[in-house]
Protein backbone atom coordinates (compact mmCIF):
# COMPACT_ATOMS: atom_id res chain seq x y z
CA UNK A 1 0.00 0.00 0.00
CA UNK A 2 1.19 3.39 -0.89
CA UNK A 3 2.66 5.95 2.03
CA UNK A 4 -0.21 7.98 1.50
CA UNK A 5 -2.93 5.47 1.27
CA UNK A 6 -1.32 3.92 4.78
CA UNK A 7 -2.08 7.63 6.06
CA UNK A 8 -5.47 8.03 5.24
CA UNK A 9 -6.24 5.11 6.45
CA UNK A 10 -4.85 5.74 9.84
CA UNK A 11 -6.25 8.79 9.65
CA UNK A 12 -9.85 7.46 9.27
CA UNK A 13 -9.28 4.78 11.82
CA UNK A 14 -8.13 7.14 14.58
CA UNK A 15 -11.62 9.96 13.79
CA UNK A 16 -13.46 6.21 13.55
CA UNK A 17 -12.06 5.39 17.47
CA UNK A 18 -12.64 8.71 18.79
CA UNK A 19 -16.38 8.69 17.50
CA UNK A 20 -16.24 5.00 18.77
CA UNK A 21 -14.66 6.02 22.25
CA UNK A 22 -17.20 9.15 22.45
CA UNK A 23 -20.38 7.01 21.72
CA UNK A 24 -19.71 4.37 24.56
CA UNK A 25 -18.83 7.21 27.11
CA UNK A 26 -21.50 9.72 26.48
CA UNK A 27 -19.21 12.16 27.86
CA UNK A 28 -20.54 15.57 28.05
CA UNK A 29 -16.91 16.74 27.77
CA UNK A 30 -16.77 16.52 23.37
CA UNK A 31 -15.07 14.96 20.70
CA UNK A 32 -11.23 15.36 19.94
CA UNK A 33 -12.55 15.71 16.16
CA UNK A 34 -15.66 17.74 15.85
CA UNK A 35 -17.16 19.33 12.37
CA UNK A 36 -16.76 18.44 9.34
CA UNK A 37 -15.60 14.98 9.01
CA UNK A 38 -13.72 15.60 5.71
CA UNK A 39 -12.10 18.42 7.25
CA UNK A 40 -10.72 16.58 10.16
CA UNK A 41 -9.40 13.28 8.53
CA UNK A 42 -7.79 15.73 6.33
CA UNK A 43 -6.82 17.48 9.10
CA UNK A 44 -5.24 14.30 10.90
CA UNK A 45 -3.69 13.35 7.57
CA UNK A 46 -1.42 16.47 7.63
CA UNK A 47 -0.50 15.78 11.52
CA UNK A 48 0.66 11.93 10.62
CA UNK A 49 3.03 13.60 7.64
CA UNK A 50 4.51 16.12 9.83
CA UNK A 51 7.44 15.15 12.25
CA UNK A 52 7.30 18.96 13.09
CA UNK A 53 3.13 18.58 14.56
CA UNK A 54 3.69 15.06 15.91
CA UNK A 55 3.32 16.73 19.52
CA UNK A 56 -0.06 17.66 18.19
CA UNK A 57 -1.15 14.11 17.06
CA UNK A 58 0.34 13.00 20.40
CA UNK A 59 -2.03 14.49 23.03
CA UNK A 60 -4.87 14.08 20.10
CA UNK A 61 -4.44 10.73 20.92
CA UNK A 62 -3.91 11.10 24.01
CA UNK A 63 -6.85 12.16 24.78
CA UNK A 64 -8.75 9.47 22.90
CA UNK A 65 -7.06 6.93 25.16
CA UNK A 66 -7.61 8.66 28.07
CA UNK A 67 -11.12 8.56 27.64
CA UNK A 68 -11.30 5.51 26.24
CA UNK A 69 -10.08 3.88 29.25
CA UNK A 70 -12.91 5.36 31.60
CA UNK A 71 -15.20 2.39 29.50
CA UNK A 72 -13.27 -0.35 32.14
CA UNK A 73 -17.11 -0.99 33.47
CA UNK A 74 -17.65 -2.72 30.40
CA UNK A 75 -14.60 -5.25 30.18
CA UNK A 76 -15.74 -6.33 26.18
CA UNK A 77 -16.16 -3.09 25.11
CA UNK A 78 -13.09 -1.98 26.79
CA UNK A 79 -10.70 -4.41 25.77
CA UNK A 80 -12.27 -4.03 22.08
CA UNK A 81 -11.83 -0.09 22.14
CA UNK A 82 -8.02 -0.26 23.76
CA UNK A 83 -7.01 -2.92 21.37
CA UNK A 84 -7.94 -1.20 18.75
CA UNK A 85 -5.73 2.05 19.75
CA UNK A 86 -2.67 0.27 20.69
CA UNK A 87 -2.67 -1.06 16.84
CA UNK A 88 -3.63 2.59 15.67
CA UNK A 89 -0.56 4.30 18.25
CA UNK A 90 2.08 1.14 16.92
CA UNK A 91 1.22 2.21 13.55
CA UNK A 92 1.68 5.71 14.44
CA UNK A 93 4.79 5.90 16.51
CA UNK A 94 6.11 3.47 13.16
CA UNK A 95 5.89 6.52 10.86
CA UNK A 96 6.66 9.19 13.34
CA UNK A 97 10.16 6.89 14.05
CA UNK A 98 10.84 6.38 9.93
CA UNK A 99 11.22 10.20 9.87
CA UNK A 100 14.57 11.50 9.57
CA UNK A 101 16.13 12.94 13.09
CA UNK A 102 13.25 12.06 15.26
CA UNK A 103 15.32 10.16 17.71
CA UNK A 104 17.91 11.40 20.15
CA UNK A 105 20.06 8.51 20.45
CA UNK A 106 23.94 8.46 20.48
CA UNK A 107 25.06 4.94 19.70
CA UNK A 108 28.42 6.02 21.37
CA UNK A 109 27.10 6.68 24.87
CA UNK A 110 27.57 4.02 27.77
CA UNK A 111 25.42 0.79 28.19
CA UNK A 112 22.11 1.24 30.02
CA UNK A 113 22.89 1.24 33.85
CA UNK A 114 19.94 -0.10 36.01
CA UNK A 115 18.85 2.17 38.83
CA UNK A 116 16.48 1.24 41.93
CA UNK A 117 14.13 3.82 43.88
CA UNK A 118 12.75 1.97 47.46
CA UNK A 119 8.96 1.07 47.72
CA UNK A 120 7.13 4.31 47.86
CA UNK A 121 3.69 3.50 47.02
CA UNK A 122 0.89 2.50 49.52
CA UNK A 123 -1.32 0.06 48.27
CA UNK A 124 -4.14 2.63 47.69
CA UNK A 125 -1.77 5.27 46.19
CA UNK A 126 -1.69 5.72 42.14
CA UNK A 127 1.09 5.48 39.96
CA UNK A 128 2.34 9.25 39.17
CA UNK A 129 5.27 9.75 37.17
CA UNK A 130 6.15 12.77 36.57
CA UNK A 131 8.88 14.15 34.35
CA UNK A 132 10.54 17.60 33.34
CA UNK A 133 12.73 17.93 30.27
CA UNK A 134 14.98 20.28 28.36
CA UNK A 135 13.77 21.39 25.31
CA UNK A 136 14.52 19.09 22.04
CA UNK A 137 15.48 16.01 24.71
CA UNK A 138 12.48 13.98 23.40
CA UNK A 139 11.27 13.88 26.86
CA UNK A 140 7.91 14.54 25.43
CA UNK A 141 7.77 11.52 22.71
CA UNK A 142 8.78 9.16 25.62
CA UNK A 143 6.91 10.63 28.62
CA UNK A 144 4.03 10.15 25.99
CA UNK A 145 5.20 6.49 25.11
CA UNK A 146 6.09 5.51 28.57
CA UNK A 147 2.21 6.21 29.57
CA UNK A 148 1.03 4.03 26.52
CA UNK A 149 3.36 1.08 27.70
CA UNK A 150 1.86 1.13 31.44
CA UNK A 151 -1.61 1.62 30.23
CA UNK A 152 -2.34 5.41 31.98
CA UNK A 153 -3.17 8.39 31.16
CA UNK A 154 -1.22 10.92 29.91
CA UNK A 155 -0.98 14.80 30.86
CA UNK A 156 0.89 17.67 28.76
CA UNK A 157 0.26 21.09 29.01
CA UNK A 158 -2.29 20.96 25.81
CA UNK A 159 -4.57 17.97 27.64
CA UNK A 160 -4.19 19.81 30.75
CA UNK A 161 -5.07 23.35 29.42
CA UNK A 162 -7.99 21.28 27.57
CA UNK A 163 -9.48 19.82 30.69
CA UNK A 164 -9.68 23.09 32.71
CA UNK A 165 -11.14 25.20 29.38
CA UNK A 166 -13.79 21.95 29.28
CA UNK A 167 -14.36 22.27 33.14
CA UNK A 168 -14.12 26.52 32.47
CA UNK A 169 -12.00 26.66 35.56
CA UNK A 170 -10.30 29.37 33.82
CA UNK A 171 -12.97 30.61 30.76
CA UNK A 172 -11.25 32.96 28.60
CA UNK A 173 -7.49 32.67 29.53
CA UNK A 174 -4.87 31.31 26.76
CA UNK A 175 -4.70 28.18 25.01
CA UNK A 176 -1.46 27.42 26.53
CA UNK A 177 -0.66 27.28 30.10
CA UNK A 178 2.22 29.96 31.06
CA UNK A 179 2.79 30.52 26.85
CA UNK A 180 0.58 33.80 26.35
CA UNK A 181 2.68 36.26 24.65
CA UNK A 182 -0.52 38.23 23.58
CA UNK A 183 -0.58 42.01 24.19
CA UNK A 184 -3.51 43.17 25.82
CA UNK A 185 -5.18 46.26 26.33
CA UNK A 186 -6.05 48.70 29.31
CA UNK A 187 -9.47 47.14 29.18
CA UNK A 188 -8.22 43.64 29.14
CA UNK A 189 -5.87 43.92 31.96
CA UNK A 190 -8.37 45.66 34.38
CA UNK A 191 -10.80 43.08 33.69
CA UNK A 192 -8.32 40.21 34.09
CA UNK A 193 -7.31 42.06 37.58
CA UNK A 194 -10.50 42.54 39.22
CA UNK A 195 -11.42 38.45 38.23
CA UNK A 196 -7.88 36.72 39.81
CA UNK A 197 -8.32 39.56 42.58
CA UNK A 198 -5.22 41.31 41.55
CA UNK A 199 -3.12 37.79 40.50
CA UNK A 200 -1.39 37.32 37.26
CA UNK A 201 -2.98 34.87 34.88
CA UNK A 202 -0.29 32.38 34.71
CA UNK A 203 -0.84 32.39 38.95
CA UNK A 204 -4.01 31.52 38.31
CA UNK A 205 -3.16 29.29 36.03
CA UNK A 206 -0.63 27.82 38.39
CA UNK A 207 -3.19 27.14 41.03
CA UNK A 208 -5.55 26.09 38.75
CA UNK A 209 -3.29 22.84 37.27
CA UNK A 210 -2.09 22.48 40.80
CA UNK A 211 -5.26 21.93 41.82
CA UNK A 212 -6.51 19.61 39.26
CA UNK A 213 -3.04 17.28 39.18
CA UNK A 214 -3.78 16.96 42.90
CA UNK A 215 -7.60 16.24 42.52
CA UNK A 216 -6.57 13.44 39.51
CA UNK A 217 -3.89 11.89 41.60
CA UNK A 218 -6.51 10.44 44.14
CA UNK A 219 -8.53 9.22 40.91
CA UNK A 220 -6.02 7.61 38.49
CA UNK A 221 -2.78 6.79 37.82
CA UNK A 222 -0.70 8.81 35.47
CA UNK A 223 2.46 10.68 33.38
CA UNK A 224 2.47 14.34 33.98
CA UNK A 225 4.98 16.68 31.47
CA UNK A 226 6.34 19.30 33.20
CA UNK A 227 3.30 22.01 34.86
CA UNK A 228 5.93 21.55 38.13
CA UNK A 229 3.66 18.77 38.88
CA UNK A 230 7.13 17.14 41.05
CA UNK A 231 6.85 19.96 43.80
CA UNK A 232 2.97 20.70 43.53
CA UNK A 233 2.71 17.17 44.18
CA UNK A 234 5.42 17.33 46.96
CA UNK A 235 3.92 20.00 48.84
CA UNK A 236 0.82 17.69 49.04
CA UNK A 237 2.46 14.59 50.03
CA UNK A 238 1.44 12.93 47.07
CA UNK A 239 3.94 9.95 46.23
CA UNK A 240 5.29 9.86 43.20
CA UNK A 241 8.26 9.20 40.76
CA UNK A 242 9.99 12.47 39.51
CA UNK A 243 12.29 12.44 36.35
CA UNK A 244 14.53 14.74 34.20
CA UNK A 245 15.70 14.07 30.75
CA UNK A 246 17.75 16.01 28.88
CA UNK A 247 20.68 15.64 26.08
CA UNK A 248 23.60 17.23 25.48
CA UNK A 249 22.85 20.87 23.73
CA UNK A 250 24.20 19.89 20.24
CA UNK A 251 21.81 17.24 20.08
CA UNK A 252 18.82 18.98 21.27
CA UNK A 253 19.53 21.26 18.66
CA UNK A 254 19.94 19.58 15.94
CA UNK A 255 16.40 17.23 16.77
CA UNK A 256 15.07 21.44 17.38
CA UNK A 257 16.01 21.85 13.20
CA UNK A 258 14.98 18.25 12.05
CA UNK A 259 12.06 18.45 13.71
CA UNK A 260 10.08 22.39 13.88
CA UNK A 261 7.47 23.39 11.69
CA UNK A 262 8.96 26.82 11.17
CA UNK A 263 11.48 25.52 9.16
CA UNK A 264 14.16 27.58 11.56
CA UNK A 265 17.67 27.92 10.48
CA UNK A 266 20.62 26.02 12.57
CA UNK A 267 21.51 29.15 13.68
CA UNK A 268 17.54 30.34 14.72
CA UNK A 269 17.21 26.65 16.10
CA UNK A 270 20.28 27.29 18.56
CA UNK A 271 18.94 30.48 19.41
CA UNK A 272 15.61 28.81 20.53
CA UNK A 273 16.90 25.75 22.13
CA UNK A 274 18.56 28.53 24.46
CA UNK A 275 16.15 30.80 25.40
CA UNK A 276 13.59 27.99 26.09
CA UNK A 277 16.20 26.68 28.89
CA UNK A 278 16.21 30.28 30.24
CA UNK A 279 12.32 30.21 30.17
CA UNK A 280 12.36 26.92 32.17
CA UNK A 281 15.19 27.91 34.67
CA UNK A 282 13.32 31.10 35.53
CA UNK A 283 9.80 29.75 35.67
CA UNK A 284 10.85 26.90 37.37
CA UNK A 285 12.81 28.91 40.10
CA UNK A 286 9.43 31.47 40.38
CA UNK A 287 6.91 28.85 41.30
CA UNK A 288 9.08 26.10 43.26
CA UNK A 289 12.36 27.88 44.64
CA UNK A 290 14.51 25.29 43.14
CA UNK A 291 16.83 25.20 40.14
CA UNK A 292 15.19 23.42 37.00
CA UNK A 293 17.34 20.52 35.86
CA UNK A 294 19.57 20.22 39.04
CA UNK A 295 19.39 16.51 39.80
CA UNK A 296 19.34 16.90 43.31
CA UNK A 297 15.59 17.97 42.62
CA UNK A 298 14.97 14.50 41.05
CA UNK A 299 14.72 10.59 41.84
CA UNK A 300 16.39 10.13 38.49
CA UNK A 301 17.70 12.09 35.29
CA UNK A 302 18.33 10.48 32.36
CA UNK A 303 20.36 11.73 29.18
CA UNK A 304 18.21 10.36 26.41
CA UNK A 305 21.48 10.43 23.71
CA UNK A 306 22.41 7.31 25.87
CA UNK A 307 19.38 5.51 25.19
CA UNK A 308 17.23 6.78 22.80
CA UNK A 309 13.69 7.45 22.95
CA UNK A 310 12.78 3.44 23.58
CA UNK A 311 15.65 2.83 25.69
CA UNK A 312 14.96 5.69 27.98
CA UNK A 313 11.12 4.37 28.39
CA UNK A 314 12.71 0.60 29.07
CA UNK A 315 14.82 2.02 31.63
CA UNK A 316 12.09 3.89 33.18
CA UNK A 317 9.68 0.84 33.03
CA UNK A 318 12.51 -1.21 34.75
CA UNK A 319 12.38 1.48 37.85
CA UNK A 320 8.27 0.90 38.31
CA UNK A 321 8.73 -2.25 38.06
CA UNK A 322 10.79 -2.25 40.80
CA UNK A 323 8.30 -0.34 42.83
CA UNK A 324 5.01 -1.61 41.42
CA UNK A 325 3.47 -2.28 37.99
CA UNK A 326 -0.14 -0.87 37.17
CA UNK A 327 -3.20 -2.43 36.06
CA UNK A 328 -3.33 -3.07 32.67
């Protein structure tokens, strides 16, 4: 079959599952793909050629999965729906791999070194793994992979800016938590003042995640990217299993000019790769007090040029299991 008849069909089979997974939820909360069918598999079809939107197409079906697994109270239907995915995500992590620079990997770095964390986890506590990484690490591909291998959902800052917008715990605020670069006018700002009485948005968007990471946490097991979720869930005395990935620069930059749909220069690439550390390092150091990255702050850190983007999810997978493996 040709490359582009592959993608339309895996197009139509992932809007197929997400009307499937929506129809045997009744959710109130939506479809990932609403209006115009055509539009949407079309849509999907540009996602699944792009290695520069693949972070898109990840939390798209993300969220799918996450839904679909709330359908556990019919086993059939469940195991139907879920095996169904796992053949649509192998198919798509396939092509997303095939692309040119999508992995990290240094096939000169050191053999994989085990690592052990002590029992951590009551019986009634959920799995929460929860990860930070450096920009152009692939920390997101295998946070997002690591969550499809133990069967849990997965957050990122799109799913988790979705699910307050859906819950309007914050109507009206940007599409991306602590990413609004929008001007806005006298009028704007009042308004915005006299609603967060006198906070900044991106406080209020702080204690908004903060409190929904804590409120999932006694609900479900999960993999959290980033949104600090390490301390917030510290300060609540939440267990959980906090990671940093990174690579070495040149690396990160290179994936950075592989990979981004603006088609950025080596030079522009660098250039972003290093302000979006100094972005993390100062947010990080606003909201927790501690330096982003440190490994101090962290039960492990793992430099993903050693292992790769499956390697570094194997060698994560071998710590849990060491702790405690989730249902499937």
């Amino acid at each position: 079959m040709a490359d582009n008849d592959k993608i339309t069909e895996l197009a139509n089979r992932i809007y197929a599952l997400d009307e499937k997974v929506y129809k045997a939820t009744g959710s109130n909360l939506g479809r990932v793909y609403q209006g115009n069918k055509e539009k949407c598999i079309n849509d999907l079809k540009d996602l699944i050629k792009s290695s520069a939107d693949s972070s898109v197409l990840r939390s798209e079906l993300a969220l799918i999965s996450n839904m679909a697994r709330t359908t556990k109270k019919n086993p059939k239907l469940h195991k139907e729906i879920m095996h169904e995915y796992g053949e649509i995500f192998d198919e798509a992590m396939a092509m997303q791999e095939a692309r040119e620079g999508n992995d990290i990997i240094d096939p000169e770095h050191a053999e994989l070194n085990m690592s052990n964390l002590a029992n951590r986890f009551g019986k009634d506590d959920n799995l929460i793994i929860c990860i930070g990484r450096s920009y152009g690490c692939a920390g997101t591909d295998i946070g997002f992979r690591l969550a499809d291998k133990l069967r849990i959902s997965y957050y990122d800052v799109s799913i988790m800016n979705e699910i307050l917008q859906r819950n309007e715990e914050h109507e009206e605020t940007d599409r991306a938590l602590f990413q609004n670069k929008t001007a806005r006018t006298p009028a704007q700002w009042w308004r915005d003042f006299k609603r967060y009485h006198g906070l900044s948005r991106s406080d209020v968007q702080f204690f908004n995640t903060s409190k929904k990471l804590v409120d999932l946490a006694k609900q479900e097991p999960y993999v959290i990217m980033g949104r600090y979720a390490d301390n917030i869930l510290t300060k609540n005395h939440i267990p959980h299993i906090s990671i940093f990935i990174t690579a070495p620069k040149k690396l990160r930059i290179q994936r950075t000019y592989h990979t981004s749909k603006e088609k950025l220069t080596y030079k522009q690439a660098a250039k972003y790769v290093s302000k979006e550390d100094k972005a993390h390092l100062k947010r990080y150091a606003f909201y927790t007090g501690k330096k982003w990255g440190e490994a101090d702050n962290y039960d492990l850190t793992i430099n993903s040029s050693t292992y790769g983007i499956d390697g570094s999810v194997d060698l994560i997978m071998r710590i849990v299991a060491k702790n405690r493996m989730t249902e499937a």
